[in-house]
C-alpha atoms as a PDB file:
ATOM      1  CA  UNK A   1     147.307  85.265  96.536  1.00  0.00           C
ATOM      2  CA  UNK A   2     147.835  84.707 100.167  1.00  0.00           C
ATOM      3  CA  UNK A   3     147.451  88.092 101.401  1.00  0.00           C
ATOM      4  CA  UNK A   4     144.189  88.771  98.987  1.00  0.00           C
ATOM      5  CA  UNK A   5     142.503  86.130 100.278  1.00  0.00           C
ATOM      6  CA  UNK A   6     143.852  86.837 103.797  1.00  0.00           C
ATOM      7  CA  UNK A   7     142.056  90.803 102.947  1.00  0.00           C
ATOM      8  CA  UNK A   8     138.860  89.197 101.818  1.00  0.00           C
ATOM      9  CA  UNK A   9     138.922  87.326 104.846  1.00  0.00           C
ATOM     10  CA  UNK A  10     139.105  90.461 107.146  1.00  0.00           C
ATOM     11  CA  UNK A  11     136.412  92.170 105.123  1.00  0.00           C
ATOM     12  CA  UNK A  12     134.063  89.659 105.218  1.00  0.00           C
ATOM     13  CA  UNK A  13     134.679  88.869 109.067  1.00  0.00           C
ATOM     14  CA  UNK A  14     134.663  92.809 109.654  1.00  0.00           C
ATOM     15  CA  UNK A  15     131.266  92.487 107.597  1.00  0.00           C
ATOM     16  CA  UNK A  16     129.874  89.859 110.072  1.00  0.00           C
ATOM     17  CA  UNK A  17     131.313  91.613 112.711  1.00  0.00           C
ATOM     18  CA  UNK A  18     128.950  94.960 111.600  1.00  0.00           C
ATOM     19  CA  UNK A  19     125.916  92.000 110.637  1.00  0.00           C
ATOM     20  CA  UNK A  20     125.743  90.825 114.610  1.00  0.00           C
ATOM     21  CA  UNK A  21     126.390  94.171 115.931  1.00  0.00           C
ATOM     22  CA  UNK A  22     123.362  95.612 113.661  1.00  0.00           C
ATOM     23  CA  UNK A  23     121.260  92.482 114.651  1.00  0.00           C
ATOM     24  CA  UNK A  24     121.697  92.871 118.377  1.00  0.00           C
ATOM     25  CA  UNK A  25     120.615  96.843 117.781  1.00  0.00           C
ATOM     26  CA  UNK A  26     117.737  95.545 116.248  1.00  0.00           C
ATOM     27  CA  UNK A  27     116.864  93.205 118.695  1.00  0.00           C
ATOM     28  CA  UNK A  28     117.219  95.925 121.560  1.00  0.00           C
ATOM     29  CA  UNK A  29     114.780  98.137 119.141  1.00  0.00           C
ATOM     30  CA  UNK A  30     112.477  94.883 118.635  1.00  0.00           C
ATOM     31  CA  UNK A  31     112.534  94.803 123.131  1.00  0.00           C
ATOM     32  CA  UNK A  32     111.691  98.235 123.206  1.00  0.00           C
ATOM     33  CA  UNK A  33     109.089  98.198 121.138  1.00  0.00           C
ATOM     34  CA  UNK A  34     107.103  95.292 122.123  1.00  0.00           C
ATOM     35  CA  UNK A  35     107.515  96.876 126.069  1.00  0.00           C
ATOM     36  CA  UNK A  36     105.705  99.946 124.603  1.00  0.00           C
ATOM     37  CA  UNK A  37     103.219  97.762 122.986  1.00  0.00           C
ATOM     38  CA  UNK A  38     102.544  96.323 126.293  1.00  0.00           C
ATOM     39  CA  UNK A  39     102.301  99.507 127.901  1.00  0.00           C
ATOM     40  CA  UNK A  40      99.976 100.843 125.432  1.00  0.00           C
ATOM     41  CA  UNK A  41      97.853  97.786 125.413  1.00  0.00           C
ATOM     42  CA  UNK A  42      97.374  98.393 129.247  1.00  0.00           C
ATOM     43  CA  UNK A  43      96.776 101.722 128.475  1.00  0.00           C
ATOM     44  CA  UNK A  44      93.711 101.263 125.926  1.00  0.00           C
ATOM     45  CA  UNK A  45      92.294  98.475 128.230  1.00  0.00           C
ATOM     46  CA  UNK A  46      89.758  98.842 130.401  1.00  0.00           C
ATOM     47  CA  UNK A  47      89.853 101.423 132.704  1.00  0.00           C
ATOM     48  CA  UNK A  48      87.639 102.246 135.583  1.00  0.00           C
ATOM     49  CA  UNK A  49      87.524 103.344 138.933  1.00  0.00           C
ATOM     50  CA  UNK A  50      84.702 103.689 141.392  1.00  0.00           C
ATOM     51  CA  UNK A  51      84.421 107.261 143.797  1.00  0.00           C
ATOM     52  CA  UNK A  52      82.065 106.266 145.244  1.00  0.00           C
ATOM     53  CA  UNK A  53      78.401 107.956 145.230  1.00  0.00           C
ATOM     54  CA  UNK A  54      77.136 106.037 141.669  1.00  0.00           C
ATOM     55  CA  UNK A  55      80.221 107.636 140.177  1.00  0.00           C
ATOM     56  CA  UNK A  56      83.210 106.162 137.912  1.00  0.00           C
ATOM     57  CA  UNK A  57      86.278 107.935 137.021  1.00  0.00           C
ATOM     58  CA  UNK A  58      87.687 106.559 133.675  1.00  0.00           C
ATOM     59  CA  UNK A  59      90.674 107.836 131.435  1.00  0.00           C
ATOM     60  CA  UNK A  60      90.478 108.131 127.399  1.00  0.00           C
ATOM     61  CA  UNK A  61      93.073 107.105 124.916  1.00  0.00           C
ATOM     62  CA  UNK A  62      93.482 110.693 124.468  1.00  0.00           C
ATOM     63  CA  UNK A  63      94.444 110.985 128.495  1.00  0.00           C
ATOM     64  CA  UNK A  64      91.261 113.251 129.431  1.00  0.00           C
ATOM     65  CA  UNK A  65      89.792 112.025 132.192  1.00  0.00           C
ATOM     66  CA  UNK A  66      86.065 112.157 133.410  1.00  0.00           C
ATOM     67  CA  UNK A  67      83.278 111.110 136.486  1.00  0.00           C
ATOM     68  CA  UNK A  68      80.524 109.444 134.573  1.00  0.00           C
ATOM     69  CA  UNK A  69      77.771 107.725 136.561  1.00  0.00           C
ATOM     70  CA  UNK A  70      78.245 104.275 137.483  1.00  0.00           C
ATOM     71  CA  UNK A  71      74.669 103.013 136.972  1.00  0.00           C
ATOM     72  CA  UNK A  72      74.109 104.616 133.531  1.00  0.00           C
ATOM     73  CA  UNK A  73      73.912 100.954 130.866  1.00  0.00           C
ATOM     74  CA  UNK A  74      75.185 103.099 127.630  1.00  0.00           C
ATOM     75  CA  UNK A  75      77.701 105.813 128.219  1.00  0.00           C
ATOM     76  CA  UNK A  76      79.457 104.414 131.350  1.00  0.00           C
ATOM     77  CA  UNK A  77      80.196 100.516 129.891  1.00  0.00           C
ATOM     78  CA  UNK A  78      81.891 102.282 126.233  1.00  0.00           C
ATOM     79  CA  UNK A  79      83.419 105.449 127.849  1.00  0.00           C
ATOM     80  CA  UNK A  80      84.944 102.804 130.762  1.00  0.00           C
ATOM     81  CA  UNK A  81      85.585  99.537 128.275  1.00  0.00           C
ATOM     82  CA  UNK A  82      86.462 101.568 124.771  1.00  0.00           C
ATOM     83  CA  UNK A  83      88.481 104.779 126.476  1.00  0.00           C
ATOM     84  CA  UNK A  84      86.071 106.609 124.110  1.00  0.00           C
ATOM     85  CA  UNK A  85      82.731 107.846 123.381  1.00  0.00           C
ATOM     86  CA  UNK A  86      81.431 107.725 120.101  1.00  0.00           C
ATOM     87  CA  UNK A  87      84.636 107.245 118.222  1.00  0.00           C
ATOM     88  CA  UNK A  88      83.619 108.377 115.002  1.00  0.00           C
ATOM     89  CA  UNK A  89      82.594 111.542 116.065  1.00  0.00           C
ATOM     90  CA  UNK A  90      85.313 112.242 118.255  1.00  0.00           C
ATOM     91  CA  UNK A  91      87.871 111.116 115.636  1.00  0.00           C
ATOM     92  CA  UNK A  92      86.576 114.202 113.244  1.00  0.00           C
ATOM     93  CA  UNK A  93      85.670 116.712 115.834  1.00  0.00           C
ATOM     94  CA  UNK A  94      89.712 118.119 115.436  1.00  0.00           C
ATOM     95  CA  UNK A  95      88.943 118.937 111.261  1.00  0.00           C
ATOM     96  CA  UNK A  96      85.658 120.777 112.663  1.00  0.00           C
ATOM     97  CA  UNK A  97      86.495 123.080 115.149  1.00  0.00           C
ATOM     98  CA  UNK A  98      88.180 125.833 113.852  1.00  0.00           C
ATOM     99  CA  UNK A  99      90.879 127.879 115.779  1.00  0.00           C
ATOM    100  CA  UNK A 100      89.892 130.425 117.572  1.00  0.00           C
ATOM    101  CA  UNK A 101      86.254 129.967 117.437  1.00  0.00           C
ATOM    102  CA  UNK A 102      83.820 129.358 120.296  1.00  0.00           C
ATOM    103  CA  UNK A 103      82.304 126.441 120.549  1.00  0.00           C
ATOM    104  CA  UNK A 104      78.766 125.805 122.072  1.00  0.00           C
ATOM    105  CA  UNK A 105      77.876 122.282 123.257  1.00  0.00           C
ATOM    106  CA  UNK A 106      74.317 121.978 123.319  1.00  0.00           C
ATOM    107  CA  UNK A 107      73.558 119.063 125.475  1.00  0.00           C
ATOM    108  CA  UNK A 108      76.648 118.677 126.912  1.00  0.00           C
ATOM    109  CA  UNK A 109      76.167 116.338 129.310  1.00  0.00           C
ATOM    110  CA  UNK A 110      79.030 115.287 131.681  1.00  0.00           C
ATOM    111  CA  UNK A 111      80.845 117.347 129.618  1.00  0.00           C
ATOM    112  CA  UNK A 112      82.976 114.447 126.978  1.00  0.00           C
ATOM    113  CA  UNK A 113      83.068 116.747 123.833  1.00  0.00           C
ATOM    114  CA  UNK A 114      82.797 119.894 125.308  1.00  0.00           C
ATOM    115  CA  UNK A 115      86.588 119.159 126.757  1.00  0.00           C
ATOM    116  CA  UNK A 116      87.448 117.573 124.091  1.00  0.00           C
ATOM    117  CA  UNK A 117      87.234 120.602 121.874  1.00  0.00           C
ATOM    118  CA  UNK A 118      88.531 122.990 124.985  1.00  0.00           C
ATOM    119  CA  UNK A 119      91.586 120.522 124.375  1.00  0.00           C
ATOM    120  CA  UNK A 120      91.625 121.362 120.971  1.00  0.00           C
ATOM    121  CA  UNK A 121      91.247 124.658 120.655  1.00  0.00           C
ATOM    122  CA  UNK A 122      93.972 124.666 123.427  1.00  0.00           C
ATOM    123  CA  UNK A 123      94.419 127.642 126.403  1.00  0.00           C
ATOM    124  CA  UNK A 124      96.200 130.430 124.279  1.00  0.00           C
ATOM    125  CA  UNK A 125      94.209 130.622 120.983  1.00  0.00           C
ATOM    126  CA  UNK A 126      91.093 133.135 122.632  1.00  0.00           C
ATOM    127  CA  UNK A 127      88.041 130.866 121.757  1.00  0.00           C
ATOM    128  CA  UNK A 128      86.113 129.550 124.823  1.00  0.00           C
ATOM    129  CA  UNK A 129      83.339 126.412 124.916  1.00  0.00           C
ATOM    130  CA  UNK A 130      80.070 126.984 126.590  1.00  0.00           C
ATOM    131  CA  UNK A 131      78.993 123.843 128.092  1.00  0.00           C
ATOM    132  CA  UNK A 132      74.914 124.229 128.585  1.00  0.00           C
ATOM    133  CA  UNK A 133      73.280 121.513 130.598  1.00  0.00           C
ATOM    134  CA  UNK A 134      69.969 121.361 132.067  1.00  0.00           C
ATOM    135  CA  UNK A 135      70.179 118.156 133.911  1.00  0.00           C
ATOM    136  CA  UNK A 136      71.180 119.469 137.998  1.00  0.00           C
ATOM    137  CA  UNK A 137      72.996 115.385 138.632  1.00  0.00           C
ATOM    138  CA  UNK A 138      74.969 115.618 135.551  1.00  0.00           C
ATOM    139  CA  UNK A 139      75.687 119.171 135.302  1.00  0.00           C
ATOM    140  CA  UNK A 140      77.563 118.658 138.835  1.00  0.00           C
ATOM    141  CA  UNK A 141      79.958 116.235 137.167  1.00  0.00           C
ATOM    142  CA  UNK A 142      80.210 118.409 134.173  1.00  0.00           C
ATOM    143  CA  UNK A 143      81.661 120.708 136.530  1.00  0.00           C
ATOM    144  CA  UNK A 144      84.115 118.324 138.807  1.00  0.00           C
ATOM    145  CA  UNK A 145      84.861 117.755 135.271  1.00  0.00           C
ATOM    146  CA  UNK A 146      86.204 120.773 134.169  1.00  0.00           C
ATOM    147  CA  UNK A 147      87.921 120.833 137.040  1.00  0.00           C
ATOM    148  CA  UNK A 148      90.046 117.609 136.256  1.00  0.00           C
ATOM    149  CA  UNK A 149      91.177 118.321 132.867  1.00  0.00           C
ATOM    150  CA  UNK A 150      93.406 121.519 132.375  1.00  0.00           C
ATOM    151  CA  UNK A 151      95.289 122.811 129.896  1.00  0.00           C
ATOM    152  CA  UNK A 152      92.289 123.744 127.671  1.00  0.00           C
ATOM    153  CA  UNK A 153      90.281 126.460 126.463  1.00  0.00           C
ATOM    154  CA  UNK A 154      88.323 128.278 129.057  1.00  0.00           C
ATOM    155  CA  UNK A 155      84.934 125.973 129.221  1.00  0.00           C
ATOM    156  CA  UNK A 156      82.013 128.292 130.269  1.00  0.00           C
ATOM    157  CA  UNK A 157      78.952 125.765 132.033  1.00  0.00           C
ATOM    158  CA  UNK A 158      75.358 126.810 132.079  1.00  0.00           C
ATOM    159  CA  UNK A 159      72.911 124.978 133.796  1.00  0.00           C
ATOM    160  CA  UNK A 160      70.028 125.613 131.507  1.00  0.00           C
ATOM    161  CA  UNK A 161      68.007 124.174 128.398  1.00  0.00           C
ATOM    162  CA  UNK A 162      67.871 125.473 125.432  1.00  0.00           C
ATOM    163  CA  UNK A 163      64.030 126.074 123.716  1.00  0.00           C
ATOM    164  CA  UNK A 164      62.118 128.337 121.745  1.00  0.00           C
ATOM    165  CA  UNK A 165      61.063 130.635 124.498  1.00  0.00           C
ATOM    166  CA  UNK A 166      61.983 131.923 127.885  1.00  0.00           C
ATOM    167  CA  UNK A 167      60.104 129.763 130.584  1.00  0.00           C
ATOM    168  CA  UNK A 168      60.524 126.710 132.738  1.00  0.00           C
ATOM    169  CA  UNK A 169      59.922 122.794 131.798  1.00  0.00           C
ATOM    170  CA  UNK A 170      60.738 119.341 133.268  1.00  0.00           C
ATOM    171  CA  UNK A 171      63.504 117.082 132.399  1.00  0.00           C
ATOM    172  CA  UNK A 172      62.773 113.500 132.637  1.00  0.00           C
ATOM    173  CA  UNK A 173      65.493 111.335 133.158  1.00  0.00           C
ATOM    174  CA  UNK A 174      65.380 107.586 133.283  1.00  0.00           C
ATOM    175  CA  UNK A 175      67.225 105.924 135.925  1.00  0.00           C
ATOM    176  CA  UNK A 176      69.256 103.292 133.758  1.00  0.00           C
ATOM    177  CA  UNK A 177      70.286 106.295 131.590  1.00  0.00           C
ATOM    178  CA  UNK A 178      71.184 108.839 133.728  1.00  0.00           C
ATOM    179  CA  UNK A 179      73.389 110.940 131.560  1.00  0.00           C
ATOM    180  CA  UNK A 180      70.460 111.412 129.363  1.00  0.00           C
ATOM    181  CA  UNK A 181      67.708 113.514 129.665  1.00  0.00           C
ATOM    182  CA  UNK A 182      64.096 114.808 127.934  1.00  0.00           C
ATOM    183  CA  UNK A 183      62.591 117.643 127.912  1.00  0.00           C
ATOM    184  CA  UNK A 184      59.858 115.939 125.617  1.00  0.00           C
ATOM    185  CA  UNK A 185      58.936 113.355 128.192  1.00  0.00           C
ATOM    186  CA  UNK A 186      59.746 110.034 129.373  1.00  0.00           C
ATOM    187  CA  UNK A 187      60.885 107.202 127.187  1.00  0.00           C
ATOM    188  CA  UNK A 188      58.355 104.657 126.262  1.00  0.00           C
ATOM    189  CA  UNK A 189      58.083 101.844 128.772  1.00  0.00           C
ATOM    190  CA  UNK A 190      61.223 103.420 130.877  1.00  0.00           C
ATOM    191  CA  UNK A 191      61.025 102.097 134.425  1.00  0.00           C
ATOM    192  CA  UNK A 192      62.608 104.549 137.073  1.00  0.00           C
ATOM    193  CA  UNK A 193      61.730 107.542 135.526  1.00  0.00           C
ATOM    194  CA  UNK A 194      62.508 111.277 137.566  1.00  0.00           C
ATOM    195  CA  UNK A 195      61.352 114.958 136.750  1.00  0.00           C
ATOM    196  CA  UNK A 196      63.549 117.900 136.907  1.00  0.00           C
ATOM    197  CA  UNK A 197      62.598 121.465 136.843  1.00  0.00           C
ATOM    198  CA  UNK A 198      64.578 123.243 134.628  1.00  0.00           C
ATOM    199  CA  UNK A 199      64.739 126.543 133.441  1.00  0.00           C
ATOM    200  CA  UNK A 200      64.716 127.451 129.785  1.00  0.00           C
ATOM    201  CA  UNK A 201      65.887 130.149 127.665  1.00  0.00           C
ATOM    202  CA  UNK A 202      66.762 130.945 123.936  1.00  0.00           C
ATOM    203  CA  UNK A 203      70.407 130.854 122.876  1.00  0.00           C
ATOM    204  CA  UNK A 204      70.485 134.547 122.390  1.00  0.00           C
ATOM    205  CA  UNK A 205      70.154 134.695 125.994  1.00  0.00           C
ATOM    206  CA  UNK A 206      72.836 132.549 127.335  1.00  0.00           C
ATOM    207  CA  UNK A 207      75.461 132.844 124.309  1.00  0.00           C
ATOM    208  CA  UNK A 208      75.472 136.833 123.638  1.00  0.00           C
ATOM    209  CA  UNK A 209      77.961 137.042 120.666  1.00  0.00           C
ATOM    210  CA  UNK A 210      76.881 134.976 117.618  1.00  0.00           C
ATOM    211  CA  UNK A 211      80.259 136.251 115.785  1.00  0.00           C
ATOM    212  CA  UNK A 212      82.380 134.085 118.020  1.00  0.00           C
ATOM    213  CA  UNK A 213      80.574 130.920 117.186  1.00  0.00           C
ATOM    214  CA  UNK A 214      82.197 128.693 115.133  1.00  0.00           C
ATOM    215  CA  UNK A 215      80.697 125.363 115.956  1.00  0.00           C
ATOM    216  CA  UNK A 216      77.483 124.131 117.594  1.00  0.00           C
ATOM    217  CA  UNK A 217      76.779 120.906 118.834  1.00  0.00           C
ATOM    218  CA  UNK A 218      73.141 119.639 119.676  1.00  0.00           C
ATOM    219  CA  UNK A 219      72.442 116.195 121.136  1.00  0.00           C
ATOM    220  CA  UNK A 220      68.964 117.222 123.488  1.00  0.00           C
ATOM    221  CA  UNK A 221      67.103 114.216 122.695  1.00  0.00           C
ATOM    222  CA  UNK A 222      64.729 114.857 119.806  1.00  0.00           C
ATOM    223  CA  UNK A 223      64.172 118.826 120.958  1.00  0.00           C
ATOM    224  CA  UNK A 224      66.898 119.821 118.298  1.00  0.00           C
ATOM    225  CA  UNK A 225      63.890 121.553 116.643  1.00  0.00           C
ATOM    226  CA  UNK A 226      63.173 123.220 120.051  1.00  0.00           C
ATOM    227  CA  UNK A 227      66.767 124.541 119.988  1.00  0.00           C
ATOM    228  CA  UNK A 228      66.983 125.961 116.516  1.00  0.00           C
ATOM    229  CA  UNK A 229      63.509 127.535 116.543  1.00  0.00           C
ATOM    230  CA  UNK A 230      64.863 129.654 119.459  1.00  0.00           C
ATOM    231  CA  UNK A 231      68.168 130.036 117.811  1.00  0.00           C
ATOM    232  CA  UNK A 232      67.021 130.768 113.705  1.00  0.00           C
ATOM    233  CA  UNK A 233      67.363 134.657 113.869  1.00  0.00           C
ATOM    234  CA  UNK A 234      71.254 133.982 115.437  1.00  0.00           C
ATOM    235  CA  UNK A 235      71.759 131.269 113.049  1.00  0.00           C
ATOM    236  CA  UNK A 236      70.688 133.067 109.933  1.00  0.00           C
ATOM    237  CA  UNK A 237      72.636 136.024 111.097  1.00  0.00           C
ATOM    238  CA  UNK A 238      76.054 134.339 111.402  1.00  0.00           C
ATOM    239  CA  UNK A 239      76.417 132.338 108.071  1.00  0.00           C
ATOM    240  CA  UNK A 240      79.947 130.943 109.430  1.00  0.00           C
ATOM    241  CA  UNK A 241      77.795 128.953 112.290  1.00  0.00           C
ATOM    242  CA  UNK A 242      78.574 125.258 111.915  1.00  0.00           C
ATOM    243  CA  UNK A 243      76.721 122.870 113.040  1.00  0.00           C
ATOM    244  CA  UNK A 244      77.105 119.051 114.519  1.00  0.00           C
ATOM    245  CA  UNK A 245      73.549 117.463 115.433  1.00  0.00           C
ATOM    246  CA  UNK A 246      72.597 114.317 116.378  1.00  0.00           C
ATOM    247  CA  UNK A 247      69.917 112.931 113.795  1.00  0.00           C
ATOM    248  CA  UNK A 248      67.186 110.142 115.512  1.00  0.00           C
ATOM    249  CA  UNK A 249      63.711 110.885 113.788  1.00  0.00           C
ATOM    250  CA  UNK A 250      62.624 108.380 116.332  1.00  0.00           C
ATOM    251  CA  UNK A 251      63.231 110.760 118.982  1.00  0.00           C
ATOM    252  CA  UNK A 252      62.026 113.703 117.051  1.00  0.00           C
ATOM    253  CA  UNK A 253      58.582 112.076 116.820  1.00  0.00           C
ATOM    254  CA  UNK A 254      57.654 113.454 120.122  1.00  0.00           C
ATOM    255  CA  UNK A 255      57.732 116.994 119.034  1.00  0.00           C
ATOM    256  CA  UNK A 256      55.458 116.971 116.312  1.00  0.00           C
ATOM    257  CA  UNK A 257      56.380 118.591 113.247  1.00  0.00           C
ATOM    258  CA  UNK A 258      60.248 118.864 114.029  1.00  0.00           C
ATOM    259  CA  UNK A 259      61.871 116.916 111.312  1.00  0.00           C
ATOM    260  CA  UNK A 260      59.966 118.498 108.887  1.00  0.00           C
ATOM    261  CA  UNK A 261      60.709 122.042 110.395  1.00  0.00           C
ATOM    262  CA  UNK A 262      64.347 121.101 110.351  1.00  0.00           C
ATOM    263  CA  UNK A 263      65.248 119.902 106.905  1.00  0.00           C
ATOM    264  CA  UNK A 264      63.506 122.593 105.465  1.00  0.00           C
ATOM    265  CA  UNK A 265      65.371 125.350 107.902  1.00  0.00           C
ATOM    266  CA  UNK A 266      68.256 123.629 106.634  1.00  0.00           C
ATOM    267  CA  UNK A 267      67.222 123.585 103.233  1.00  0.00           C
ATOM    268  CA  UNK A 268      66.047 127.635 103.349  1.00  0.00           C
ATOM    269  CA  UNK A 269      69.489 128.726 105.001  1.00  0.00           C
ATOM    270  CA  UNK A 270      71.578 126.839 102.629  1.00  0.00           C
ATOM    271  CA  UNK A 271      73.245 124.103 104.946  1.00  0.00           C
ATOM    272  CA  UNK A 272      74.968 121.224 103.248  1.00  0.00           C
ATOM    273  CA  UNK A 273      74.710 118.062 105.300  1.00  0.00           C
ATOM    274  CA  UNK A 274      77.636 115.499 105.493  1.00  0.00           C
ATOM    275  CA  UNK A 275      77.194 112.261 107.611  1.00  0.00           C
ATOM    276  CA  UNK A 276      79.990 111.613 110.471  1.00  0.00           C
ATOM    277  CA  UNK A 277      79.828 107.640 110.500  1.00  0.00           C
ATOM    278  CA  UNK A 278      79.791 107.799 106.969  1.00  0.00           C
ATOM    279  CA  UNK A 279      83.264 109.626 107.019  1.00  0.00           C
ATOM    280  CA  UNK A 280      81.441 112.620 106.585  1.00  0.00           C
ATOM    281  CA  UNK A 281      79.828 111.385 103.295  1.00  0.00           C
ATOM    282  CA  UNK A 282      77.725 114.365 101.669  1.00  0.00           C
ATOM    283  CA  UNK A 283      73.856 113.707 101.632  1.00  0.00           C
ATOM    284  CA  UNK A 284      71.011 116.119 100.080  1.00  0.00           C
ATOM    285  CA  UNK A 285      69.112 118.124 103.289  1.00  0.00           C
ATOM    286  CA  UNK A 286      66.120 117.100 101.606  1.00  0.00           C
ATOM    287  CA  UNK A 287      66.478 113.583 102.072  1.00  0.00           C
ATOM    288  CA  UNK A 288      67.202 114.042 105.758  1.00  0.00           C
ATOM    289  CA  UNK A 289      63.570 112.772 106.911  1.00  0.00           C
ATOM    290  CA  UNK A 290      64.571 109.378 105.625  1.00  0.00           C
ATOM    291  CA  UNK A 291      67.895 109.361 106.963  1.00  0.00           C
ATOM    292  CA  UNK A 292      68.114 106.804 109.573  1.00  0.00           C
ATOM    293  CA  UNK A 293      69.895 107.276 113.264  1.00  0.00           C
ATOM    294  CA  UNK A 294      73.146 109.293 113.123  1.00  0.00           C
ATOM    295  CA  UNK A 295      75.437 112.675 113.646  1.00  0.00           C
ATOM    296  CA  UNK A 296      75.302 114.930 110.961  1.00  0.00           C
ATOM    297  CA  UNK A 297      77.693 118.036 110.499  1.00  0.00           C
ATOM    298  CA  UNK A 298      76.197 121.183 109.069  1.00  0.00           C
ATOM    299  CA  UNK A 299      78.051 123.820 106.834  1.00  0.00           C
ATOM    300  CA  UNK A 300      77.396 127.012 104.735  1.00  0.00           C
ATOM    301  CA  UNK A 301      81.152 127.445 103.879  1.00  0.00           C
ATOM    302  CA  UNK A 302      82.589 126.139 100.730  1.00  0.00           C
ATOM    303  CA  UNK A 303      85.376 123.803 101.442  1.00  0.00           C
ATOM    304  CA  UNK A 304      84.491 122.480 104.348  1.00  0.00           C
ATOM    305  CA  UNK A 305      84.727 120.255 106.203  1.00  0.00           C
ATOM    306  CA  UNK A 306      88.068 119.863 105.288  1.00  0.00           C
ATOM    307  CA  UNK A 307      89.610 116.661 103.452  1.00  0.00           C
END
C-alpha cells in the first residue's frame, strides 16, 4: 500500500513538476507576445517626419514609405495618423490586380496606389504600372517616390493628363489640397487657388499596348468622363480592361453631361459595377447616377472580382 501510494505520489509531483514548467513556458510566450504588441502598436502609431520644403515622409502599415506635402488638410493628416490611405480600397486592391498585368494609375498623384500595386505585382512577374500625373509639384514626389520604395514592379511616370483630345489645359490646384488637382476648374469658394499648364493627350498615346492592361484606375476629379471618352475605342477593344474609378457626381457636375455619358458607356460595353466600401457589393450600372460618393470597380469578366 505503501509503495502505491509512494508511486502516486511521484506521478502526481512529476505532474506538477511538468504543470510549472509548462506555465513558466507560457508565461515567457505571454512576455513575448505582449513586447510584439508593443512594438506593433508603435509601429501603427503615428508616424511622421518633416524634410523640409512643405514635405512629410510617413511609413504605412504595409512598410512603403512616401513624401506627401505637409500643408495638404486631407491626404497628409490620414496617410501620417492612419499609416494608410483609403483603407478600404487599399485592403482589396491585392484581389484586383491580376499577375502579370499592367496596371495604369490614372491620377496617380504622389504615387500611394500606383506602388502599392508595383508591390504587388512584385519585380519578376513582367507587368509594369504607369503612373500618369499632370500636376508638375506632385509629380516630383511621385518620382522621389519611386525612388524610395524598391522591390516592385517597374513603375513607368508620365507627367501628363489624360482627355479626349491631344492639346494643352490648366490644372487648378487649391493650396490646402495640394495633392489634388482640376482640370475642370477651381473648387467653389477655394481660397489659394494656382493654374498649371499641362499638356494633354489620349491614353492611346501614352499607354501603346491595350493587351497588357489589366487594371485601370481613375481618380482626376470629376474628368473621369474626359478620360474614357479619349480612351472608349482602347477600352472596347480589350474586353479584359478592369476598371477602379472614383464615383463623386458632385464633382462630375462640372463637365456637363458626364455621368450620364458614363453609366451608359458602362451600360453599352457590358461593365458590371461592384462598390469597394460596400465590400465590393454588386450594384446595377444603371443606377449609378444616384449612387452617392464612392470607388467603384468595373468588370466584363465572369467571376470576378474574386471572393
Amino acid at each position: 500500500m505503501t509503495d502505491t501510494a509512494d508511486g502516486a505520489a511521484d506521478k502526481m509531483s512529476d505532474a506538477i513538476a511538468r504543470i510549472e514548467k509548462g506555465m513558466a513556458e507560457i508565461g515567457k510566450r505571454l512576455d513575448g507576445l505582449q513586447r510584439e504588441i508593443a512594438r506593433l502598436q508603435k509601429l501603427v502609431g503615428p508616424f511622421g517626419v518633416y524634410m523640409g520644403d512643405d514635405v512629410v515622409l510617413t511609413q504605412m502599415v504595409s512598410g512603403l514609405r512616401f513624401l506627401v506635402p505637409a500643408s495638404d488638410t486631407v491626404m497628409a493628416p490620414k496617410m501620417i495618423g492612419n499609416r494608410v490611405w483609403e483603407p478600404s480600397l487599399s485592403a482589396v486592391l491585392p484581389r484586383l490586380v491580376r499577375p502579370g498585368r499592367d496596371v495604369v494609375d490614372i491620377g496617380a498623384n504622389i504615387g500611394y496606389f500606383a506602388v502599392n500595386a508595383a508591390m504587388i505585382l512584385g519585380r519578376d512577374g513582367g507587368a509594369v504600372v504607369h503612373a500618369i500625373e499632370p500636376n508638375p509639384r506632385i509629380h516630383a514626389l511621385l518620382l522621389k517616390n519611386i525612388s524610395i520604395n524598391w522591390s516592385l514592379a517597374r513603375i513607368i511616370p508620365h507627367q501628363v493628363a489624360l482627355g479626349e483630345a491631344e492639346g494643352d489645359m490648366l490644372l487648378h490646384v487649391t493650396g490646402q489640397l495640394a495633392s489634388n488637382g482640376s482640370l475642370l476648374g477651381p473648387a467653389s469658394g477655394a481660397a489659394g487657388t494656382e493654374t498649371f499648364p499641362v499638356a494633354v493627350k489620349p491614353l492611346a498615346q501614352v499607354v501603346r499596348d491595350p493587351g497588357r492592361i489589366g487594371l485601370m484606375k481613375i481618380d482626376v476629379e470629376g474628368a473621369e468622363a474626359m478620360v474614357l471618352r479619349g480612351a472608349a475605342e482602347m477600352v472596347r477593344a480589350a474586353p479584359d480592361i478592369e476598371i477602379i474609378m472614383e464615383w463623386d457626381t458632385d464633382a462630375q457636375r462640372d463637365d456637363p453631361g458626364a455621368t450620364a455619358f458614363l453609366a451608359r458607356f458602362f451600360a453599352e460595353t457590358g461593365f458590371s459595377a461592384f462598390v469597394i466600401e460596400n465590400g465590393l457589393a454588386p450594384t446595377p450600372v444603371t443606377d449609378l447616377p444616384q449612387l452617392g460618393y464612392c470607388n467603384l470597380f468595373l468588370t466584363r469578366l465572369p467571376g470576378r472580382p474574386p471572393g
